[in-house]
C-alpha atoms as a PDB file:
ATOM      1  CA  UNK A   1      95.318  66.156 112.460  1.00  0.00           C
ATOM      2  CA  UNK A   2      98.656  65.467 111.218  1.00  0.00           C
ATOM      3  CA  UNK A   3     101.278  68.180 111.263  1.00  0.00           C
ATOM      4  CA  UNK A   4     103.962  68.310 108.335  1.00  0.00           C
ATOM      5  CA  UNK A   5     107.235  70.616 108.338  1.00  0.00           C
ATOM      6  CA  UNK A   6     106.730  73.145 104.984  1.00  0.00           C
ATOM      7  CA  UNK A   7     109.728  75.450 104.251  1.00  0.00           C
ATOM      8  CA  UNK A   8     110.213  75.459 108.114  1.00  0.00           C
ATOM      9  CA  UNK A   9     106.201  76.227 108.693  1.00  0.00           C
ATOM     10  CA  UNK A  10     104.055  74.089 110.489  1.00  0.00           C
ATOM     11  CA  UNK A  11     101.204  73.317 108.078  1.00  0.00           C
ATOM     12  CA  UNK A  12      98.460  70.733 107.920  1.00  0.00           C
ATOM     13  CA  UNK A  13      98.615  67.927 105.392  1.00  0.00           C
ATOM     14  CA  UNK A  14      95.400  67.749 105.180  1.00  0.00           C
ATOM     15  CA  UNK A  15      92.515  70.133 106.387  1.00  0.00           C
ATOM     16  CA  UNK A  16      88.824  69.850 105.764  1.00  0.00           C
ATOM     17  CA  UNK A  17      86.371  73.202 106.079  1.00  0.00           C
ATOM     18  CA  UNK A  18      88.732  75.284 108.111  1.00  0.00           C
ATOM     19  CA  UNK A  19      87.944  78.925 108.929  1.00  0.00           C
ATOM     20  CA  UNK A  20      89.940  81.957 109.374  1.00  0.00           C
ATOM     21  CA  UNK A  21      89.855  85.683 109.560  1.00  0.00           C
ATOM     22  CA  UNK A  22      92.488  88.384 109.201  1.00  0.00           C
ATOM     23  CA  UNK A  23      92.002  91.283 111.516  1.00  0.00           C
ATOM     24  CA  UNK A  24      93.037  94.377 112.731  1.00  0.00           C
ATOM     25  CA  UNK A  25      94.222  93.774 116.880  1.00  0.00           C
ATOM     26  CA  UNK A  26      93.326  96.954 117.490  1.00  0.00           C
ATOM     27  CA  UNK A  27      90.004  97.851 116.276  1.00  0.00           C
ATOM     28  CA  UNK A  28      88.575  93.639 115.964  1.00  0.00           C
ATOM     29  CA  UNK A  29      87.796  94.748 112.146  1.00  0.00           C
ATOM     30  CA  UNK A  30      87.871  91.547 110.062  1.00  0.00           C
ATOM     31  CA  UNK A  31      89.159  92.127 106.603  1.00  0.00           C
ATOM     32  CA  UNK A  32      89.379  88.864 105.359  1.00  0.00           C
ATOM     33  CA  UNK A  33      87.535  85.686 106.160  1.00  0.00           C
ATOM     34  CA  UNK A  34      88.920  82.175 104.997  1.00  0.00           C
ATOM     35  CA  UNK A  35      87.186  78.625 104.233  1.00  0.00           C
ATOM     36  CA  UNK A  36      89.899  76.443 103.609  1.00  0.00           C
ATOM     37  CA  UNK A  37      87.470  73.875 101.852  1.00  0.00           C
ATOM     38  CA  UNK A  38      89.893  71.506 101.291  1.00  0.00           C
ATOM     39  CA  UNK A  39      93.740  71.334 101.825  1.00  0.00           C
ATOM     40  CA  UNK A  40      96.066  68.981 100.338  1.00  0.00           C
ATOM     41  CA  UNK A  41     100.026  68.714 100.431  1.00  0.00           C
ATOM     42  CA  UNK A  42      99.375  69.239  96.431  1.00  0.00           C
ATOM     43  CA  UNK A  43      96.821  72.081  96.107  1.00  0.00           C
ATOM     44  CA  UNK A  44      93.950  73.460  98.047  1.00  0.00           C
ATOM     45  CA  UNK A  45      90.114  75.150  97.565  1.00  0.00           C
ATOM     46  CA  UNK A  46      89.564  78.209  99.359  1.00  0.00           C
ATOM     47  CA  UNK A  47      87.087  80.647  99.636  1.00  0.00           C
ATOM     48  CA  UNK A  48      87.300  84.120 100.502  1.00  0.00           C
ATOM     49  CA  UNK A  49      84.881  87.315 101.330  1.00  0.00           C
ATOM     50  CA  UNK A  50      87.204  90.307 101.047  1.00  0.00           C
ATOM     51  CA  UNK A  51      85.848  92.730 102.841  1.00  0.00           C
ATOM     52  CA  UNK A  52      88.391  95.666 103.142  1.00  0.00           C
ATOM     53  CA  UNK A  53      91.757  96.570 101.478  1.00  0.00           C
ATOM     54  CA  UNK A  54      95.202  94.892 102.664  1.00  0.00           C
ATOM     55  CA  UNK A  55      95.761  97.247 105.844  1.00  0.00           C
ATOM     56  CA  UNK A  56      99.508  96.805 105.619  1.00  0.00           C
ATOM     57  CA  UNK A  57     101.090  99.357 102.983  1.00  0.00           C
ATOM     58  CA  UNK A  58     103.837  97.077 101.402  1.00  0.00           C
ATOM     59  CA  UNK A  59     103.111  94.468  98.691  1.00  0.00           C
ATOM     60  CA  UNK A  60     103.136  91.031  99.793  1.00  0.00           C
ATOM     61  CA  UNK A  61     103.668  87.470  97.930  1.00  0.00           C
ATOM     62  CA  UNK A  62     102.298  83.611  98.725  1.00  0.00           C
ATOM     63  CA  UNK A  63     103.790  80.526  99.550  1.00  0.00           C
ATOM     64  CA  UNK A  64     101.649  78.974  96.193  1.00  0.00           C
ATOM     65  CA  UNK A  65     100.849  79.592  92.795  1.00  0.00           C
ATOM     66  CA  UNK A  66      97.000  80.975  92.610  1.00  0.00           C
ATOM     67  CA  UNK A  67      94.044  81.374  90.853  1.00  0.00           C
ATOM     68  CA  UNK A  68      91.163  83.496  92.473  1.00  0.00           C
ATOM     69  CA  UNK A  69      87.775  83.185  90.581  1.00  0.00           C
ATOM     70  CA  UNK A  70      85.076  85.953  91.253  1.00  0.00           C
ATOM     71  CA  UNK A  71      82.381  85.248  92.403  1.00  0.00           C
ATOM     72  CA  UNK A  72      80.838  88.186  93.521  1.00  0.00           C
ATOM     73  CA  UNK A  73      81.686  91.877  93.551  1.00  0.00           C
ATOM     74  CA  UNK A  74      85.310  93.673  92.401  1.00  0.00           C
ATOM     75  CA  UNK A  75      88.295  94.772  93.921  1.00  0.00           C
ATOM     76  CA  UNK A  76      91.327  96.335  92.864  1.00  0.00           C
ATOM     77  CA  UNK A  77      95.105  95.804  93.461  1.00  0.00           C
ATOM     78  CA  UNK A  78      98.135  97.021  92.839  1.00  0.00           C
ATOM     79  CA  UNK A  79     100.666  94.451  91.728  1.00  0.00           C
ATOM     80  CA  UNK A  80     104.037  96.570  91.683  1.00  0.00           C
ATOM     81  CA  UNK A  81     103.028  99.711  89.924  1.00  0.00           C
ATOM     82  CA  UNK A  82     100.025  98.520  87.856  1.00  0.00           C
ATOM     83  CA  UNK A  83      96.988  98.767  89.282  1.00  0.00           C
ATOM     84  CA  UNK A  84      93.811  96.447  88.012  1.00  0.00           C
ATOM     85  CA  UNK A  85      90.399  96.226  89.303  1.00  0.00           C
ATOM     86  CA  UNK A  86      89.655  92.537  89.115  1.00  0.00           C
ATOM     87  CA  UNK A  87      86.251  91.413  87.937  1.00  0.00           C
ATOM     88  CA  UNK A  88      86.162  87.963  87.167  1.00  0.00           C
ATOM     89  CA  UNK A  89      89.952  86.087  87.433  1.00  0.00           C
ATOM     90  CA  UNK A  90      93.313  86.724  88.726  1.00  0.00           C
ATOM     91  CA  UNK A  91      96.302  84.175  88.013  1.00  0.00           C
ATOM     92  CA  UNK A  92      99.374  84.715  90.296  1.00  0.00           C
ATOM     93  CA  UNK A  93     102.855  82.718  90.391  1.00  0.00           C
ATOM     94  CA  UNK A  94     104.180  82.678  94.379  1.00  0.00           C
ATOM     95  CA  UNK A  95     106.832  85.267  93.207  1.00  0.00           C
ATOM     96  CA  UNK A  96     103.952  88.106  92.372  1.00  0.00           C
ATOM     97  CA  UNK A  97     103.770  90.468  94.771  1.00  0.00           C
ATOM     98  CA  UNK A  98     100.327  92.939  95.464  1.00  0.00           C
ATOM     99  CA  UNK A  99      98.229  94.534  97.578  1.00  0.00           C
ATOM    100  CA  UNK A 100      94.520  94.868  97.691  1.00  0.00           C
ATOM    101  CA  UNK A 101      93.841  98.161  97.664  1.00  0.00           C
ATOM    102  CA  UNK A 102      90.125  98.969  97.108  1.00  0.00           C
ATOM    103  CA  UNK A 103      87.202  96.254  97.459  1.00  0.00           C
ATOM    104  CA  UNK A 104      83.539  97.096  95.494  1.00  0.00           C
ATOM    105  CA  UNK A 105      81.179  95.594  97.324  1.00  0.00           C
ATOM    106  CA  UNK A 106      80.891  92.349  99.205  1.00  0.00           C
ATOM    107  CA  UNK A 107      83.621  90.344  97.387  1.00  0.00           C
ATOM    108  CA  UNK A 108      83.792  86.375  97.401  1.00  0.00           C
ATOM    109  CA  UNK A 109      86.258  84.909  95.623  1.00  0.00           C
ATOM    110  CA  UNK A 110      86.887  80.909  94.849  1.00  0.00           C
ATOM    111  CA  UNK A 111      90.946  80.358  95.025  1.00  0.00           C
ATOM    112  CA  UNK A 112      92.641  77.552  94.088  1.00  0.00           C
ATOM    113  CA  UNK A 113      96.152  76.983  94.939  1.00  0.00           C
ATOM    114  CA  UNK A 114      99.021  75.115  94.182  1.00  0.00           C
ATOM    115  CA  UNK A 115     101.392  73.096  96.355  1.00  0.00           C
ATOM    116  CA  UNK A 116     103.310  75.338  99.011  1.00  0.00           C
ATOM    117  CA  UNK A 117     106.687  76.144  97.359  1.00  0.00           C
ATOM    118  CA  UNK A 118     108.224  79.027  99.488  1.00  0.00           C
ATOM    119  CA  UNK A 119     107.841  80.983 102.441  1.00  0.00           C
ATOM    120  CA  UNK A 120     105.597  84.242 101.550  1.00  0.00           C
ATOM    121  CA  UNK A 121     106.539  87.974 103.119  1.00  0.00           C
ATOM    122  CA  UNK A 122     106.112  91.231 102.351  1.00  0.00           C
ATOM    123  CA  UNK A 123     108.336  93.369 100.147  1.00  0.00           C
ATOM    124  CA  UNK A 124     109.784  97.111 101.878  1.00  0.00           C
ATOM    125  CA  UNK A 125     111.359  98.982  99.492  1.00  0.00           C
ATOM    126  CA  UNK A 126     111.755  96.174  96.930  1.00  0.00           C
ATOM    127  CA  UNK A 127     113.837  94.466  99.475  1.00  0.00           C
ATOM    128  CA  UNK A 128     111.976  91.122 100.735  1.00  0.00           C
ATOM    129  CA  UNK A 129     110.963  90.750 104.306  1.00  0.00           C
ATOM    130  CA  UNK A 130     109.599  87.073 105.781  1.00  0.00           C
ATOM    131  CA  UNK A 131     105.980  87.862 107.092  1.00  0.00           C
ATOM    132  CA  UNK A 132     106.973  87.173 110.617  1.00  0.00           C
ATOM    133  CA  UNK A 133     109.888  89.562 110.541  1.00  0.00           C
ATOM    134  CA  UNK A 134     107.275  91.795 108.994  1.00  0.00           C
ATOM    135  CA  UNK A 135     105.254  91.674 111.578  1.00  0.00           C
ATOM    136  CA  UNK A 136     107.656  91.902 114.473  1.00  0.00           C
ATOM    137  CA  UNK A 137     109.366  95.206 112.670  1.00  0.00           C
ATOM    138  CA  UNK A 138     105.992  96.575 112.531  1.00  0.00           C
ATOM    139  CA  UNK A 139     104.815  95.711 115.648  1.00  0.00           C
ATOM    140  CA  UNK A 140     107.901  97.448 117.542  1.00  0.00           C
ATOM    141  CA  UNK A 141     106.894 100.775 115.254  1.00  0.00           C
ATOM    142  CA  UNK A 142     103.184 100.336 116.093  1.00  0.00           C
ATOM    143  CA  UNK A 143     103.988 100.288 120.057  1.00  0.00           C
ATOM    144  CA  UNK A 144     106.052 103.251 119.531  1.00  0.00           C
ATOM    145  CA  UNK A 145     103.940 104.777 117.591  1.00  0.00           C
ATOM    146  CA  UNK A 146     100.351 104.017 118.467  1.00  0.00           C
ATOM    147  CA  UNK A 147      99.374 102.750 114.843  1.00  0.00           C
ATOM    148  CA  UNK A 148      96.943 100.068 114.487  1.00  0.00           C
ATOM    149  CA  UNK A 149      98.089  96.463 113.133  1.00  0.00           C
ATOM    150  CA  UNK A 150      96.807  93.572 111.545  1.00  0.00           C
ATOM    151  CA  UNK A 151      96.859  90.385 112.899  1.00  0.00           C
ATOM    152  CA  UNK A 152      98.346  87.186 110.134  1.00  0.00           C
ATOM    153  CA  UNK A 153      95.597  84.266 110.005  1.00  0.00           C
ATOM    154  CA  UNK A 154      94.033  83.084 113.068  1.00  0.00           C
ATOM    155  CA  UNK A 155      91.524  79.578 112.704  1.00  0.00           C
ATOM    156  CA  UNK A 156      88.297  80.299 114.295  1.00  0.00           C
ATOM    157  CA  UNK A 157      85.453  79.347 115.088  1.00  0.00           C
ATOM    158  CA  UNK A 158      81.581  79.812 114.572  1.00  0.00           C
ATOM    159  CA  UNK A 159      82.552  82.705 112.143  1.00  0.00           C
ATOM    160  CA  UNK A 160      80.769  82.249 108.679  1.00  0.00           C
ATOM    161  CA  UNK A 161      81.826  83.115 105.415  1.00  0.00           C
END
């Protein structure tokens, strides 16, 4: 597969029915499975089962505009202060931030993207933090502290959606 340079990120210029799953390192819980149905340097289809809330507890953003369809179940998430359970669709421009913070159900959601414009991190304090800084910040405070952490995509595979 070819491999393209994106804001400094490896990425895939084109990818065909790859999996994924988010997880917890710790405990092996999966809270988020991926099917990248199709990628594209101009958009991509993905589908998702949500199966817990973001474990992190700062708001995040993406690399791409969005728009999740759903196609089964609810969750809820708060998007810097307002908090919506989302039902059916949820539009977000790459600047949004939010978290997941309650799921109803199994969810699947159908998400279309745009093209990659930006690296994506989480934001501490309203200050913006590149995910892999993120994660190396809290990785130090987990060791110190014994907390559990969650591990950033990982393709897999054998796992279904």
């Amino acid at each position: 597969m070819t491999k393209r340079a994106v804001t400094g990120i490896q990425s895939p210029a084109w990818a065909f029915f790859q999996r994924f799953v988010l997880f917890n390192t710790v405990t092996g819980v999966i809270y988020l499975q991926r099917l990248r149905v199709i990628g594209t340097p101009w958009f991509s289809i993905m589908l998702h089962r949500i199966r817990r809330p973001d474990p992190d507890p700062d708001r995040h953003d993406h690399p791409w505009n969005f728009w999740s369809l759903v196609l089964w179940g609810s969750y809820e998430e708060d998007s810097g202060g307002v908090v919506k359970r989302v039902r059916w669709v949820n539009r977000h421009r790459a600047e949004d931030t939010h978290r997941i913070t309650r799921v109803f159900g199994p969810v699947v959601t159908l998400v279309i993207t745009g093209r990659r414009r930006r690296n994506w991190g989480f934001w501490k304090d309203n200050v913006f933090v590149p995910w892999r800084q993120y994660m190396q910040q809290r990785d130090a405070h987990d060791a110190n502290t014994g907390g559990t952490r969650a591990h950033p995509l990982r393709p897999v595979r054998g796992t279904s959606l």
